[in-house]
N, C-alpha and C. Protein backbone atom coordinates (compact mmCIF):
# COMPACT_ATOMS: atom_id res chain seq x y z
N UNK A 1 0.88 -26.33 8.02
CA UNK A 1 0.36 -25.56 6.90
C UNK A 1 -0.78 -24.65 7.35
N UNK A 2 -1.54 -25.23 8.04
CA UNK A 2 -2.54 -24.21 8.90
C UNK A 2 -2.34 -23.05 9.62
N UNK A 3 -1.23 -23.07 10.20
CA UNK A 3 -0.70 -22.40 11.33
C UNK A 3 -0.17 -21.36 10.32
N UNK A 4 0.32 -21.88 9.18
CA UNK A 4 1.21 -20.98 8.19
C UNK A 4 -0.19 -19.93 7.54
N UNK A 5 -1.14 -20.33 7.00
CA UNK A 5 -2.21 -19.75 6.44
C UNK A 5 -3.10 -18.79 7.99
N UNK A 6 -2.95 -19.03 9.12
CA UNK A 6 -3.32 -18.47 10.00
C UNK A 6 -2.41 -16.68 10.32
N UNK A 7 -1.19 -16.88 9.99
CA UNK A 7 -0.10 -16.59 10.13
C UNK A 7 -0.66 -15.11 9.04
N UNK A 8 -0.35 -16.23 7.86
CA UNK A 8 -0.70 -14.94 6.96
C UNK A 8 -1.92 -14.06 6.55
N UNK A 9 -3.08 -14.74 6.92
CA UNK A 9 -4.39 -13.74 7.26
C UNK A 9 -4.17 -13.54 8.25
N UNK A 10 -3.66 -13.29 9.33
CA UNK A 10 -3.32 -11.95 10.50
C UNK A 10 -2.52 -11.25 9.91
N UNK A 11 -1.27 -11.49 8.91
CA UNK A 11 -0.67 -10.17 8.41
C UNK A 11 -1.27 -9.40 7.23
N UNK A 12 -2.30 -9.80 6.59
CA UNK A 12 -3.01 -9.61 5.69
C UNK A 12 -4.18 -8.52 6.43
N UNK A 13 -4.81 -9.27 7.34
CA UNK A 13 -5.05 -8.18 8.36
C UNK A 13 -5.01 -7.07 9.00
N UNK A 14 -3.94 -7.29 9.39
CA UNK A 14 -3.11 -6.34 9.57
C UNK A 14 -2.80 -5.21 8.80
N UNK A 15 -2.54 -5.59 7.93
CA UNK A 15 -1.87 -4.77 6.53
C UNK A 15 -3.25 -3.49 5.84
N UNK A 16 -4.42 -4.77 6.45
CA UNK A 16 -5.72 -4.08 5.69
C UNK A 16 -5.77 -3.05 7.28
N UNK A 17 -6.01 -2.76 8.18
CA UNK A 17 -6.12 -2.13 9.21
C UNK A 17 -5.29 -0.58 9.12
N UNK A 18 -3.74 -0.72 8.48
CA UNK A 18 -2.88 0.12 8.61
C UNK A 18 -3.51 0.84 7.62
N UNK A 19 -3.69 0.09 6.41
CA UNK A 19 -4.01 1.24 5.23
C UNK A 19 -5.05 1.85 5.63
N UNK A 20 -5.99 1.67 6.22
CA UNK A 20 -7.10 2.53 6.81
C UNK A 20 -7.10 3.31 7.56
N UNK A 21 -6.25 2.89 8.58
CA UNK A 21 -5.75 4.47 9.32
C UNK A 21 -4.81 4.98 8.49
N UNK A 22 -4.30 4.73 7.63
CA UNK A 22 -3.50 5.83 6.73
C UNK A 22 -4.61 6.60 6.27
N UNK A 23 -5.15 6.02 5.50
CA UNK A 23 -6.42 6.80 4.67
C UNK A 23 -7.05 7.35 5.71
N UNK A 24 -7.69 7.17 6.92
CA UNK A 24 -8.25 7.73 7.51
C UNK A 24 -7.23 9.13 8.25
N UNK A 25 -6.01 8.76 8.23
CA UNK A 25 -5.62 9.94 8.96
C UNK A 25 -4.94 11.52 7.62
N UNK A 26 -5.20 10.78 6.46
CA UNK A 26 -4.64 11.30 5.36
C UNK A 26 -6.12 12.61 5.17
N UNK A 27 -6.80 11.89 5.59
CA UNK A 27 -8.54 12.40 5.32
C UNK A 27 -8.42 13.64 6.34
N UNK A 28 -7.83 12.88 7.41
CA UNK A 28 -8.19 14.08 9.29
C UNK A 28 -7.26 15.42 9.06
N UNK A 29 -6.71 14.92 7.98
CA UNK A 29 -4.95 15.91 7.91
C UNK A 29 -5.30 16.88 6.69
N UNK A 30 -6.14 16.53 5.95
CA UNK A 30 -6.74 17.36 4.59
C UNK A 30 -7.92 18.09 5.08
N UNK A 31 -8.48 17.30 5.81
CA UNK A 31 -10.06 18.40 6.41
C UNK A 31 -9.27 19.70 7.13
N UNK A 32 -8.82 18.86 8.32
CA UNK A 32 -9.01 19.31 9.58
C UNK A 32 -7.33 20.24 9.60
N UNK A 33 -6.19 19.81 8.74
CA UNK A 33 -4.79 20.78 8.95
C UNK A 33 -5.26 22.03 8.06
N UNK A 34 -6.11 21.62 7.13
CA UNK A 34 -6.48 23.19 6.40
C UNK A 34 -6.72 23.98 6.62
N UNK A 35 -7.68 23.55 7.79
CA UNK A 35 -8.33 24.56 8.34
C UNK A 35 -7.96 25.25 9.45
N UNK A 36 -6.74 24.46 10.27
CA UNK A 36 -5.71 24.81 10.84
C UNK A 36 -5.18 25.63 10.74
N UNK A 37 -4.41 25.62 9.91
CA UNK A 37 -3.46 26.64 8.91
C UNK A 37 -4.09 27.52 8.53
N UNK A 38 -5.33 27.31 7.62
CA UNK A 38 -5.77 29.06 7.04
C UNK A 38 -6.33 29.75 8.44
N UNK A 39 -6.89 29.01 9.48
CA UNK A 39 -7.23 30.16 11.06
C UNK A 39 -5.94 30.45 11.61
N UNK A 40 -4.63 29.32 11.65
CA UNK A 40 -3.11 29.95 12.50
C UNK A 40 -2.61 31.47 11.78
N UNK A 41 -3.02 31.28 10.38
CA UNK A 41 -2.15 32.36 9.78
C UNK A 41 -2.96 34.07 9.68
């Protein structure tokens, strides 16, 4: 049962890690592609 609850706070973990680089790369892609784009064009 331990091993099982170990199990699932590493995927819980996990899970919290991904959404943050989502958000964080959702953030890098709204700053930083805008400004991309309005200097490429």
């Amino acid at each position: 049962m331990k091993k099982f609850l170990k199990v699932l706070a590493c995927i819980a973990g996990a899970l919290i890690v991904v959404r943050l680089v989502q958000n964080l790369v959702d953030y890098l892609i709204s700053t930083f592609g805008r400004h991309y784009i309005s200097s490429g064009e």
